[in-house]
C-alpha atoms as a PDB file:
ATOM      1  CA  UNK A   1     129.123  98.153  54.169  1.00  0.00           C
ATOM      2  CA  UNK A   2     126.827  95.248  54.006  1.00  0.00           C
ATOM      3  CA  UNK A   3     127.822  91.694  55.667  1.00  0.00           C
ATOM      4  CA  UNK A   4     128.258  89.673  52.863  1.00  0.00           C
ATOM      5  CA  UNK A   5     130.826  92.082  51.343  1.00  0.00           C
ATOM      6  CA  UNK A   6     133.074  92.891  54.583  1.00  0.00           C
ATOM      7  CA  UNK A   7     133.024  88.460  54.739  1.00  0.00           C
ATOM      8  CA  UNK A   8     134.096  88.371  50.760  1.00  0.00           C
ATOM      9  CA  UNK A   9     136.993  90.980  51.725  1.00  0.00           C
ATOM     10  CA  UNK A  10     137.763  89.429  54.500  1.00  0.00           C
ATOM     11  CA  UNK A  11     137.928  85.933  53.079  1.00  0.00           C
ATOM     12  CA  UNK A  12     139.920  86.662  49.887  1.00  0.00           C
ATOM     13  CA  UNK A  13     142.110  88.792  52.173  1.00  0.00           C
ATOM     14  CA  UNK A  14     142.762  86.654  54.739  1.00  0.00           C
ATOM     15  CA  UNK A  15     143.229  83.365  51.643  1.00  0.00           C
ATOM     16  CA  UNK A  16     145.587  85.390  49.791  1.00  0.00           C
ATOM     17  CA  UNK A  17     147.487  86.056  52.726  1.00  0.00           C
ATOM     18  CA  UNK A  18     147.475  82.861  53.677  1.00  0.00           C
ATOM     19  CA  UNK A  19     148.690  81.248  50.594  1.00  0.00           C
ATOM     20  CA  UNK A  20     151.557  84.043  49.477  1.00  0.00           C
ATOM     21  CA  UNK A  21     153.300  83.696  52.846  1.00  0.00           C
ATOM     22  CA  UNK A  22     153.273  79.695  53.068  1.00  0.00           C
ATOM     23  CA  UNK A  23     154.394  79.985  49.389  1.00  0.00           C
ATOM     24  CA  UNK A  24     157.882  82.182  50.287  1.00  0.00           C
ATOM     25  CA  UNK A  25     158.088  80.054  53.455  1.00  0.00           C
ATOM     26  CA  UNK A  26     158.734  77.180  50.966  1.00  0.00           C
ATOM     27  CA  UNK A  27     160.380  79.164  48.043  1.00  0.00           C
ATOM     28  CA  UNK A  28     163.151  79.649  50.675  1.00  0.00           C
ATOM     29  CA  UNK A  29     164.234  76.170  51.205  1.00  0.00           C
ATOM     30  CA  UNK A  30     162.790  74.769  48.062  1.00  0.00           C
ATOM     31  CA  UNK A  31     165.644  71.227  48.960  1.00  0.00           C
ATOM     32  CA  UNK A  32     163.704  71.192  52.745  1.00  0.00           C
ATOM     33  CA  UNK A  33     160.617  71.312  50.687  1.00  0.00           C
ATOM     34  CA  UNK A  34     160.992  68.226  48.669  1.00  0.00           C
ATOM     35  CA  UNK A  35     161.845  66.490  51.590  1.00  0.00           C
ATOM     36  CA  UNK A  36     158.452  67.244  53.277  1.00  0.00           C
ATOM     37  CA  UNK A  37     156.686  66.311  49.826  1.00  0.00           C
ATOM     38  CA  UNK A  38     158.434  63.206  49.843  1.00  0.00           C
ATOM     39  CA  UNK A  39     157.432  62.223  53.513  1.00  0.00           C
ATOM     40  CA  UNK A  40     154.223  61.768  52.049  1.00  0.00           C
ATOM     41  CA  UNK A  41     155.346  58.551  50.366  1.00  0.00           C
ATOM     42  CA  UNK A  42     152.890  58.992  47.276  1.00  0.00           C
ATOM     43  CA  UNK A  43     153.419  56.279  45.261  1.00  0.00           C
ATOM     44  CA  UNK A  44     153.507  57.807  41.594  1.00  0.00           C
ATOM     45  CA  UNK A  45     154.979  60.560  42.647  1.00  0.00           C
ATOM     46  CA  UNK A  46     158.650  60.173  41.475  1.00  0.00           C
ATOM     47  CA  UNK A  47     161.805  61.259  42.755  1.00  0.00           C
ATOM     48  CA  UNK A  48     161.929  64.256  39.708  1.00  0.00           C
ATOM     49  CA  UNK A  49     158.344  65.179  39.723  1.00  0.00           C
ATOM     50  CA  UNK A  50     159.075  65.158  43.466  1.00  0.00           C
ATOM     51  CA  UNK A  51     161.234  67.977  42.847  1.00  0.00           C
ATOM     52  CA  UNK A  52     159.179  69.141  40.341  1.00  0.00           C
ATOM     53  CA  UNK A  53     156.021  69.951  42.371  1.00  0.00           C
ATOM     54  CA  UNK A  54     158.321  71.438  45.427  1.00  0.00           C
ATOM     55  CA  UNK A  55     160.145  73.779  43.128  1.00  0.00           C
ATOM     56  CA  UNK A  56     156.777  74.670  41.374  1.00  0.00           C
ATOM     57  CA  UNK A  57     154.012  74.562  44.328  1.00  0.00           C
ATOM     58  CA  UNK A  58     155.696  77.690  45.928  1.00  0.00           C
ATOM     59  CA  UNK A  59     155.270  79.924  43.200  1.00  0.00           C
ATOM     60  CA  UNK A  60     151.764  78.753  42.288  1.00  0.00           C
ATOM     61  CA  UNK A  61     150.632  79.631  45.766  1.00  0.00           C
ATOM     62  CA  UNK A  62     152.276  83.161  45.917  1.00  0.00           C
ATOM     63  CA  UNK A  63     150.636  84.143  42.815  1.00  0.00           C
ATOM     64  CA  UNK A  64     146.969  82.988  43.458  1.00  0.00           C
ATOM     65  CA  UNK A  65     147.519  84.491  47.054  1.00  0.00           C
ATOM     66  CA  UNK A  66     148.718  87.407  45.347  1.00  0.00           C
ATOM     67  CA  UNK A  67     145.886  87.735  42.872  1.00  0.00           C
ATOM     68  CA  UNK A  68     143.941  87.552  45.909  1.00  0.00           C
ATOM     69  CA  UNK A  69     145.188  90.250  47.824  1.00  0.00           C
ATOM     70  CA  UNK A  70     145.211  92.367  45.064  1.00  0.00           C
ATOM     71  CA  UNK A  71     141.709  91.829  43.761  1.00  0.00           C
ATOM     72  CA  UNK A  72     142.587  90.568  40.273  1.00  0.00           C
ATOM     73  CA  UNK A  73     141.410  87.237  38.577  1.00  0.00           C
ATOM     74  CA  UNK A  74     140.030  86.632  42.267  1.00  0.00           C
ATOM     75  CA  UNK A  75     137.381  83.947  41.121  1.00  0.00           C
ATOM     76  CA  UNK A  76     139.974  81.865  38.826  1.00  0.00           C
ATOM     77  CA  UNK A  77     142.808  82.041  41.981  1.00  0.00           C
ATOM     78  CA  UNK A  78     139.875  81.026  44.532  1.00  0.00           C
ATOM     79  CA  UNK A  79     139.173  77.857  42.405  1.00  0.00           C
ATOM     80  CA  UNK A  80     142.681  77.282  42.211  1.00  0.00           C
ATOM     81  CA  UNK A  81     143.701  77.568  45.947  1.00  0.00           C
ATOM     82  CA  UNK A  82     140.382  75.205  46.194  1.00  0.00           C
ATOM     83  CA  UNK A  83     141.823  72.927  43.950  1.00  0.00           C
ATOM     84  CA  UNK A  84     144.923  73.019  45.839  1.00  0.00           C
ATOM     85  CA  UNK A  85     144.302  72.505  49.124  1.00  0.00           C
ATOM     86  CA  UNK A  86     141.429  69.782  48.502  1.00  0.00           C
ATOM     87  CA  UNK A  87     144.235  67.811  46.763  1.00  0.00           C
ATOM     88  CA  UNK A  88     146.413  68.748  50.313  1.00  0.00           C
ATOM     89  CA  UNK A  89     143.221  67.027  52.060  1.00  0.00           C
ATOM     90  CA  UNK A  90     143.271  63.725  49.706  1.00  0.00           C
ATOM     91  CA  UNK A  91     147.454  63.567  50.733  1.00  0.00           C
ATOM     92  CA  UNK A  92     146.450  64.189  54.412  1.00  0.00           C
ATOM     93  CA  UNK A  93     143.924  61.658  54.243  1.00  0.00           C
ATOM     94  CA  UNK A  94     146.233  59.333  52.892  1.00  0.00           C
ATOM     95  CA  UNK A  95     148.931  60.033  55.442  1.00  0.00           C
ATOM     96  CA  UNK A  96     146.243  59.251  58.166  1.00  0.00           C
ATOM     97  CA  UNK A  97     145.089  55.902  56.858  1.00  0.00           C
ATOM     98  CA  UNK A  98     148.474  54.569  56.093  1.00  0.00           C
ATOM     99  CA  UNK A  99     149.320  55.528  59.656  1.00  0.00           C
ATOM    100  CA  UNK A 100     152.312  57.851  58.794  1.00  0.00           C
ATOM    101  CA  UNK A 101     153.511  60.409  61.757  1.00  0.00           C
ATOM    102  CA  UNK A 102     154.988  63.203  59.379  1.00  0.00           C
ATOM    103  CA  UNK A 103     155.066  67.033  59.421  1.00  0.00           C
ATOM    104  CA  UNK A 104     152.469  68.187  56.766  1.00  0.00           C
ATOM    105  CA  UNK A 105     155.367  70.298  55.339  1.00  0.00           C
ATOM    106  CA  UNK A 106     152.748  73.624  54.513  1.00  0.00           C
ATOM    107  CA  UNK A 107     154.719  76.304  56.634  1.00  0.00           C
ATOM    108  CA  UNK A 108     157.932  75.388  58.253  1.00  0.00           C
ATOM    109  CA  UNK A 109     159.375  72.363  55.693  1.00  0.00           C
ATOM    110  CA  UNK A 110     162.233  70.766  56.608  1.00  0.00           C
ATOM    111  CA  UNK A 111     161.048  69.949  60.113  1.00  0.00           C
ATOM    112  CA  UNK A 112     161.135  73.424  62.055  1.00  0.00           C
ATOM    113  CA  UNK A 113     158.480  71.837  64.408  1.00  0.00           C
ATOM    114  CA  UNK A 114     155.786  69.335  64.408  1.00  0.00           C
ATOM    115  CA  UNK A 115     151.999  69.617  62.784  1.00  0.00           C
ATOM    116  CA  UNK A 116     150.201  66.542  62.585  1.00  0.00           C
ATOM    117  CA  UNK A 117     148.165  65.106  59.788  1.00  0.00           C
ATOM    118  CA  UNK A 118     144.860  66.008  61.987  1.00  0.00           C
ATOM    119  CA  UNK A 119     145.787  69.458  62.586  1.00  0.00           C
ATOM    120  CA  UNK A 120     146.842  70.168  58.974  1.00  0.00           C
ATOM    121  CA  UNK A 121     143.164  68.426  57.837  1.00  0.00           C
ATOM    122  CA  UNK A 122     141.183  70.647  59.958  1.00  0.00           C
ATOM    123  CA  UNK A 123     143.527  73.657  59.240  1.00  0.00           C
ATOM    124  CA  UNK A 124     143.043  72.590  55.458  1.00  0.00           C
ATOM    125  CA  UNK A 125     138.839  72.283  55.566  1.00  0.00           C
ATOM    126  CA  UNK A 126     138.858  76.281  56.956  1.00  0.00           C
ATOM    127  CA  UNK A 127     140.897  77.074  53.753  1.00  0.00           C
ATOM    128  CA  UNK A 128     138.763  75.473  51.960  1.00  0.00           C
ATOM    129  CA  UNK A 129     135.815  77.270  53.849  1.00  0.00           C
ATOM    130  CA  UNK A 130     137.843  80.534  52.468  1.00  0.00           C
ATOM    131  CA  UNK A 131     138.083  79.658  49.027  1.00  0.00           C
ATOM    132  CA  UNK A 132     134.704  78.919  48.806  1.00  0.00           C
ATOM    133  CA  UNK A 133     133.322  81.975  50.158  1.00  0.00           C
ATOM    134  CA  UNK A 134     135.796  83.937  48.084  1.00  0.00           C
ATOM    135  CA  UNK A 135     134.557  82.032  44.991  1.00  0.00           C
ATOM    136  CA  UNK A 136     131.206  81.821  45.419  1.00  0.00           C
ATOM    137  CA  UNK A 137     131.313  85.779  45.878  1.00  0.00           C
ATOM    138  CA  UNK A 138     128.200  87.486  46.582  1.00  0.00           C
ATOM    139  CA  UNK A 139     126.880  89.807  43.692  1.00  0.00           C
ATOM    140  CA  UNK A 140     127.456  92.939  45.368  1.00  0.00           C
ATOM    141  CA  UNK A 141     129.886  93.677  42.622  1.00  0.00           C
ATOM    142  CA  UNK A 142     126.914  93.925  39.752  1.00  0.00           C
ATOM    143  CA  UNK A 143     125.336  97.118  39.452  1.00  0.00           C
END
């Protein structure tokens, strides 16, 4: 097997892993959820489409992650994870210039430990790293 592909597999693998577990992690405690989201303190972000984006975001990450794992609609799901988590990044960002001390929420929400904006930023830019690679898939798959 050449380089490039094992790093594609493991990339998409790893992504889609990645993304369907911290989705049921939320899906569970979709209430503990909303109360990470709204820890952020986004300004437009009302108290329904606060609810709105906890009871939603779970299930948009377990299907791209499971697209992923699958090997189905891998490019589209990559983009969207992408998408995703560079909008996480803007939020974290925001959190760290408005000097807020809050769990980033992603795995354990409702407060099951403690993982700082930094942590979550860095975490967030080796996502990204992932969803790139997995989008930007080497040809290996044309003939």
């Amino acid at each position: 097997m050449r380089f490039d592909r094992i790093l594609f597999q493991v990339c998409r693998q790893t992504l889609g892993g990645i993304f369907l577990y911290a989705g049921l992690i939320k899906a569970q405690d979709v209430v503990a959820f909303a109360g990470s989201v709204a820890n952020y303190q986004i300004p437009f972000l009302s108290y329904q489409l606060n609810y709105l984006v906890a009871a939603s975001l779970p299930y948009i990450e377990m299907a791209a992650g499971l697209l992923l794992l699958i090997n189905r609609q891998v490019r589209p799901a990559a983009l969207l994870l992408g998408v995703l988590d560079i909008i996480f990044m803007v939020a974290l960002v925001s959190v760290l210039i408005r000097g807020l001390d809050i769990d980033c929420g992603c795995f354990r929400p409702g407060g099951e430990g403690h993982t700082t904006a930094q942590v979550a930023l860095l975490r967030d830019v080796g996502f990204l790293a992932l969803a790139a690679v997995t989008f930007f898939q080497p040809s290996w798959k044309k003939p």
